[in-house]
C-alpha atoms as a PDB file:
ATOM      1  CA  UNK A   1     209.258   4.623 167.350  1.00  0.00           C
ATOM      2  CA  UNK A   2     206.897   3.988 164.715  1.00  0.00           C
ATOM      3  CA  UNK A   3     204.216   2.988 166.773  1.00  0.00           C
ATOM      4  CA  UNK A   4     204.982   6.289 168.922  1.00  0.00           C
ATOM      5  CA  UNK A   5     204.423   8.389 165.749  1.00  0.00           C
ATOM      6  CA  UNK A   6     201.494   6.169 165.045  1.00  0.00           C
ATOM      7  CA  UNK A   7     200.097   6.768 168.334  1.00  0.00           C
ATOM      8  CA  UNK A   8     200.749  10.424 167.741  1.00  0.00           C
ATOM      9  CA  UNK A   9     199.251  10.529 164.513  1.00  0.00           C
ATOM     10  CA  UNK A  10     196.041   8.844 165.797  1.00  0.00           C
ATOM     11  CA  UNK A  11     196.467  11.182 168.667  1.00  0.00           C
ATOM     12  CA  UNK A  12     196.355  14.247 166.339  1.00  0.00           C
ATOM     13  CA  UNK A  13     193.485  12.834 164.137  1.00  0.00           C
ATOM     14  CA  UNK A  14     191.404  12.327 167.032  1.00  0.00           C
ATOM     15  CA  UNK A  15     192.137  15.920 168.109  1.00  0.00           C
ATOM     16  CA  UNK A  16     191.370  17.535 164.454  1.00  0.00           C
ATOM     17  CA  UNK A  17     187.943  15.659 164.769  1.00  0.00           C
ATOM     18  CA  UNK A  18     187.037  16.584 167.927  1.00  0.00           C
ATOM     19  CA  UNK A  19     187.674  20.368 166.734  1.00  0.00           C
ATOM     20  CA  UNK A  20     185.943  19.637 163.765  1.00  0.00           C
ATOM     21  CA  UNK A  21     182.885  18.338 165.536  1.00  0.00           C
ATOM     22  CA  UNK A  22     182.731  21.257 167.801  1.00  0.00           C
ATOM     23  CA  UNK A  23     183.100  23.510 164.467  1.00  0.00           C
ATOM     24  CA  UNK A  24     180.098  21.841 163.516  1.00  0.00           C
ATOM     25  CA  UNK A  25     178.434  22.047 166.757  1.00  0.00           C
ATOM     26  CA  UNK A  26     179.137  25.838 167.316  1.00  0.00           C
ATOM     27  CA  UNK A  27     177.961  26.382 163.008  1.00  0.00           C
ATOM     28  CA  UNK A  28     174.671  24.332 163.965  1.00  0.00           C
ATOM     29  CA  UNK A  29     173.985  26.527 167.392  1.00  0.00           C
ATOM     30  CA  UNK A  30     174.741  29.518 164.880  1.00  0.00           C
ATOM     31  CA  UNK A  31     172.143  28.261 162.548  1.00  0.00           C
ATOM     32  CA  UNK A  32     169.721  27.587 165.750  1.00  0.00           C
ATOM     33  CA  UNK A  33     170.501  30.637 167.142  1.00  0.00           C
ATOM     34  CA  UNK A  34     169.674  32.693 163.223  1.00  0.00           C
ATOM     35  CA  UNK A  35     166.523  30.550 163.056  1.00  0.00           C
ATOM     36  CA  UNK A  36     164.908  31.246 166.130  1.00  0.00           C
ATOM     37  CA  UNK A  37     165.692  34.926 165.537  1.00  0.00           C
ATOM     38  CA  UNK A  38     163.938  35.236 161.869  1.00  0.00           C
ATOM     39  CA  UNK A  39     160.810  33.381 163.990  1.00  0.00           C
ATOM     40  CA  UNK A  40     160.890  35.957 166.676  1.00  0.00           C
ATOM     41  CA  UNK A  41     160.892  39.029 164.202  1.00  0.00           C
ATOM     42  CA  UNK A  42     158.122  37.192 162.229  1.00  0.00           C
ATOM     43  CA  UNK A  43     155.995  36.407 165.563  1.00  0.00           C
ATOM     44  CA  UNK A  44     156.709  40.173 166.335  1.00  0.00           C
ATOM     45  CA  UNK A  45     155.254  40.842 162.928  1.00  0.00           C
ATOM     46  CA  UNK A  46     152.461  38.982 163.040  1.00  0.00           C
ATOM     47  CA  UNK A  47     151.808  40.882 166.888  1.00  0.00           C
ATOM     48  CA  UNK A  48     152.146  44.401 165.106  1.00  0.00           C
ATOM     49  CA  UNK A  49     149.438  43.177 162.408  1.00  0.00           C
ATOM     50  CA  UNK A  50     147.285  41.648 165.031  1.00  0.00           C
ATOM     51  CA  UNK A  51     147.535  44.977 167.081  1.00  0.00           C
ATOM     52  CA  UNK A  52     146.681  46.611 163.989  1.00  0.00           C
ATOM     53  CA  UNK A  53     143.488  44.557 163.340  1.00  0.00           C
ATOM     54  CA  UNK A  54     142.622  45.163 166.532  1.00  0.00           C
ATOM     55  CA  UNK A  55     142.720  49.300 166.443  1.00  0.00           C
ATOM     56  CA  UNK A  56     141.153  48.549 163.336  1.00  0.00           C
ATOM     57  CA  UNK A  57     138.077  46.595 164.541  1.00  0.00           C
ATOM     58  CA  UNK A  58     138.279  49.111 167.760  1.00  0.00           C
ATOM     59  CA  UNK A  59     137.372  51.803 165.076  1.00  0.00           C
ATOM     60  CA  UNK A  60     134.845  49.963 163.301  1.00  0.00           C
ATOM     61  CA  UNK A  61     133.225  49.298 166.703  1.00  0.00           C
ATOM     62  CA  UNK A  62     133.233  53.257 167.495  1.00  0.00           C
ATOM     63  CA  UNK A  63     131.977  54.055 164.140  1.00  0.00           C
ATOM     64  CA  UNK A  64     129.125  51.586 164.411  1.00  0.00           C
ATOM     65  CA  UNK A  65     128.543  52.988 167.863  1.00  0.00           C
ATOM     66  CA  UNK A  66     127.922  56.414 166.813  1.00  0.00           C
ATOM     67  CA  UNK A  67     125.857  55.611 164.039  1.00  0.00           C
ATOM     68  CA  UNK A  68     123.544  53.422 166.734  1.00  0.00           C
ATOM     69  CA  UNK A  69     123.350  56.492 168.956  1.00  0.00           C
ATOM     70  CA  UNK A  70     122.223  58.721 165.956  1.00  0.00           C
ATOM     71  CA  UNK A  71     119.466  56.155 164.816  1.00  0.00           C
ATOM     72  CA  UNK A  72     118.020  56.164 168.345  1.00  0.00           C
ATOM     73  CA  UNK A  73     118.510  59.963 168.474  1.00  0.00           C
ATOM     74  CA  UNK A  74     116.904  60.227 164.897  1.00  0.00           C
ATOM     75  CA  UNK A  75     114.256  57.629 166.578  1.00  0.00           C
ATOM     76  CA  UNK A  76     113.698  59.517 169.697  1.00  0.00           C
ATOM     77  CA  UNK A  77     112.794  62.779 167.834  1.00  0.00           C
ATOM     78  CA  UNK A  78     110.825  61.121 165.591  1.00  0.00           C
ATOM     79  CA  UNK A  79     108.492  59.203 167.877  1.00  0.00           C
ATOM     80  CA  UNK A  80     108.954  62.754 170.243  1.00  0.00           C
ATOM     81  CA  UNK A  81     107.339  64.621 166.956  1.00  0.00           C
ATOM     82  CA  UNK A  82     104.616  62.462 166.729  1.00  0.00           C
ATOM     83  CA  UNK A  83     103.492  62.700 170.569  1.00  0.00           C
ATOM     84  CA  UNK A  84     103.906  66.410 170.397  1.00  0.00           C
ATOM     85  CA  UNK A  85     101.484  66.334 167.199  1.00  0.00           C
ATOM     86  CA  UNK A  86      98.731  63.981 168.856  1.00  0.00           C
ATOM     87  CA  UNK A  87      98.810  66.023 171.702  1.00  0.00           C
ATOM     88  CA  UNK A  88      98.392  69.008 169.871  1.00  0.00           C
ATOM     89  CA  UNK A  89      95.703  67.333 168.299  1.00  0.00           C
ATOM     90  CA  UNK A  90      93.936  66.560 171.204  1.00  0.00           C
ATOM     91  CA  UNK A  91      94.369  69.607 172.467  1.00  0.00           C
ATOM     92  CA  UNK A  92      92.244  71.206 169.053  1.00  0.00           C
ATOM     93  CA  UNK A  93      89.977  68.069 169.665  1.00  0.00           C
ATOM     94  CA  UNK A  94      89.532  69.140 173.188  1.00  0.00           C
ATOM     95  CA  UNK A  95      89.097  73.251 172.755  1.00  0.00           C
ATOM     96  CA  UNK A  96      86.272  72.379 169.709  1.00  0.00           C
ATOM     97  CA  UNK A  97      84.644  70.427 172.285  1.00  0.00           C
ATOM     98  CA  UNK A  98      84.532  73.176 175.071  1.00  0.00           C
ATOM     99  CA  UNK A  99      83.473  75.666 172.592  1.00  0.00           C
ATOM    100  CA  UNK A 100      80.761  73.567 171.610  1.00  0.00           C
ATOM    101  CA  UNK A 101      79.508  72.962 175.129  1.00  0.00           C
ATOM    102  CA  UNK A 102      80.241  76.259 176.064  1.00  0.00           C
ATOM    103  CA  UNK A 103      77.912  77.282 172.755  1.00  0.00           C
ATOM    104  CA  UNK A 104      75.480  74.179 174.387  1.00  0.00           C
ATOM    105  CA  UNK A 105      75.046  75.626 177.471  1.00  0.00           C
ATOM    106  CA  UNK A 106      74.515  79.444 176.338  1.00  0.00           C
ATOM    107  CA  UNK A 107      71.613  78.143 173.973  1.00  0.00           C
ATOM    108  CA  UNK A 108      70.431  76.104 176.942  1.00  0.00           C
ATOM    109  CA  UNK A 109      70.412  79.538 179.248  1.00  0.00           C
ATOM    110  CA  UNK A 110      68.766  81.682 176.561  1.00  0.00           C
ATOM    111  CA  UNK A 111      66.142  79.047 176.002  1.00  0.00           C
ATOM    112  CA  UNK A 112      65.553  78.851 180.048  1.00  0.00           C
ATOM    113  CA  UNK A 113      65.038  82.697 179.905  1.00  0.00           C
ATOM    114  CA  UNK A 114      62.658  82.680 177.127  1.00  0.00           C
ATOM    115  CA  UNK A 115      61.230  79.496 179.083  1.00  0.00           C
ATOM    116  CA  UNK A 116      61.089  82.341 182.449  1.00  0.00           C
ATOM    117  CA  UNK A 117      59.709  85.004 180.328  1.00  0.00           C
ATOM    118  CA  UNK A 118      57.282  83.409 179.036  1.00  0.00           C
ATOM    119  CA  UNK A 119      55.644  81.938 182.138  1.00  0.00           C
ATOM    120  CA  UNK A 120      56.167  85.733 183.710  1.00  0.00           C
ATOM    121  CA  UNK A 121      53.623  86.680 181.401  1.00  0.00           C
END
Protein backbone atom coordinates (compact mmCIF):
# COMPACT_ATOMS: atom_id res chain seq x y z
CA UNK A 1 0.00 0.00 0.00
CA UNK A 2 2.75 2.24 0.60
CA UNK A 3 4.19 2.02 -2.61
CA UNK A 4 0.49 2.66 -4.03
CA UNK A 5 0.40 5.97 -2.07
CA UNK A 6 3.93 6.50 -3.21
CA UNK A 7 3.01 5.99 -6.68
CA UNK A 8 0.13 8.33 -6.07
CA UNK A 9 2.07 10.88 -4.52
CA UNK A 10 4.60 10.90 -7.41
CA UNK A 11 1.54 10.73 -9.53
CA UNK A 12 0.17 13.99 -8.02
CA UNK A 13 3.62 15.78 -8.02
CA UNK A 14 4.05 15.13 -11.53
CA UNK A 15 0.55 16.53 -12.16
CA UNK A 16 1.12 19.88 -9.93
CA UNK A 17 4.28 20.39 -12.20
CA UNK A 18 2.89 19.89 -15.28
CA UNK A 19 0.15 22.63 -14.22
CA UNK A 20 2.75 24.62 -12.96
CA UNK A 21 4.73 24.56 -16.16
CA UNK A 22 1.77 25.41 -18.22
CA UNK A 23 1.13 28.39 -15.56
CA UNK A 24 4.37 29.44 -16.60
CA UNK A 25 3.91 28.84 -20.17
CA UNK A 26 0.47 30.66 -20.43
CA UNK A 27 2.31 33.87 -17.87
CA UNK A 28 5.28 33.86 -20.54
CA UNK A 29 2.73 33.93 -23.78
CA UNK A 30 1.01 36.76 -21.57
CA UNK A 31 4.24 38.56 -21.31
CA UNK A 32 4.87 37.83 -25.27
CA UNK A 33 1.63 38.69 -26.07
CA UNK A 34 2.00 42.50 -23.70
CA UNK A 35 5.39 42.93 -25.40
CA UNK A 36 4.59 42.71 -28.85
CA UNK A 37 1.63 44.99 -28.16
CA UNK A 38 3.72 48.04 -26.44
CA UNK A 39 6.02 47.48 -29.92
CA UNK A 40 3.04 47.75 -32.13
CA UNK A 41 1.66 51.03 -30.43
CA UNK A 42 5.28 52.37 -30.52
CA UNK A 43 5.78 51.33 -34.38
CA UNK A 44 2.27 53.01 -34.80
CA UNK A 45 3.84 56.00 -33.12
CA UNK A 46 6.71 56.27 -34.84
CA UNK A 47 4.20 55.91 -38.36
CA UNK A 48 2.04 58.95 -37.02
CA UNK A 49 5.44 61.02 -36.55
CA UNK A 50 6.78 59.88 -39.82
CA UNK A 51 3.38 60.87 -41.49
CA UNK A 52 3.77 64.00 -39.75
CA UNK A 53 7.30 64.76 -41.11
CA UNK A 54 6.12 64.00 -44.17
CA UNK A 55 2.99 66.71 -44.33
CA UNK A 56 5.57 68.67 -42.86
CA UNK A 57 8.26 68.48 -45.59
CA UNK A 58 5.06 68.38 -48.13
CA UNK A 59 4.53 72.02 -46.81
CA UNK A 60 7.95 73.12 -46.90
CA UNK A 61 8.06 71.84 -50.51
CA UNK A 62 4.79 74.03 -51.39
CA UNK A 63 6.13 76.97 -49.64
CA UNK A 64 9.43 76.79 -51.47
CA UNK A 65 7.41 76.27 -54.61
CA UNK A 66 5.56 79.40 -54.43
CA UNK A 67 8.33 81.44 -53.53
CA UNK A 68 10.22 79.91 -56.91
CA UNK A 69 7.19 80.89 -58.97
CA UNK A 70 7.25 84.52 -57.52
CA UNK A 71 11.11 84.94 -58.19
CA UNK A 72 10.57 83.95 -61.83
CA UNK A 73 7.40 86.10 -61.89
CA UNK A 74 9.41 89.00 -60.15
CA UNK A 75 12.17 87.90 -62.93
CA UNK A 76 9.89 87.86 -65.83
CA UNK A 77 8.63 91.45 -65.19
CA UNK A 78 11.79 92.60 -64.58
CA UNK A 79 13.64 91.47 -67.68
CA UNK A 80 9.84 92.33 -69.47
CA UNK A 81 10.55 96.14 -68.08
CA UNK A 82 13.73 96.35 -69.46
CA UNK A 83 12.73 95.16 -73.16
CA UNK A 84 9.78 97.46 -73.02
CA UNK A 85 12.36 100.38 -72.07
CA UNK A 86 15.00 99.52 -74.92
CA UNK A 87 12.36 99.36 -77.21
CA UNK A 88 11.03 102.49 -76.27
CA UNK A 89 14.34 103.69 -76.63
CA UNK A 90 14.80 102.67 -79.93
CA UNK A 91 11.80 103.79 -80.85
CA UNK A 92 13.03 107.76 -79.66
CA UNK A 93 16.39 106.65 -81.34
CA UNK A 94 14.51 105.80 -84.42
CA UNK A 95 11.82 108.96 -84.65
CA UNK A 96 15.15 111.51 -84.01
CA UNK A 97 16.54 109.81 -86.89
CA UNK A 98 13.50 110.26 -89.31
CA UNK A 99 13.13 113.75 -88.24
CA UNK A 100 16.55 114.38 -89.04
CA UNK A 101 16.37 112.88 -92.50
CA UNK A 102 13.15 114.16 -93.00
CA UNK A 103 14.88 117.81 -91.98
CA UNK A 104 17.93 116.29 -94.55
CA UNK A 105 15.92 115.90 -97.31
CA UNK A 106 13.77 119.28 -97.04
CA UNK A 107 17.21 121.25 -96.94
CA UNK A 108 18.27 119.05 -99.84
CA UNK A 109 14.84 120.13 -101.88
CA UNK A 110 15.13 123.83 -100.99
CA UNK A 111 18.75 123.84 -102.02
CA UNK A 112 17.70 121.97 -105.51
CA UNK A 113 15.15 124.85 -105.99
CA UNK A 114 17.49 127.58 -105.34
CA UNK A 115 19.93 125.28 -107.53
CA UNK A 116 16.61 125.51 -110.42
CA UNK A 117 16.16 129.11 -109.84
CA UNK A 118 19.16 130.07 -110.25
CA UNK A 119 19.99 128.43 -113.58
CA UNK A 120 16.27 129.82 -114.74
CA UNK A 121 17.81 133.04 -114.62
Amino acid sequence: MNTKIALSAALAALILAGCAKKEEAVQATEDAAAAAAAAADEAAAAAAEAVDAAGEAADAAVDATGAAVDAAADAAAGTAGGVVDAAGDMASDAAQATGEAIEATGEAVQEAGEAVQEVAK
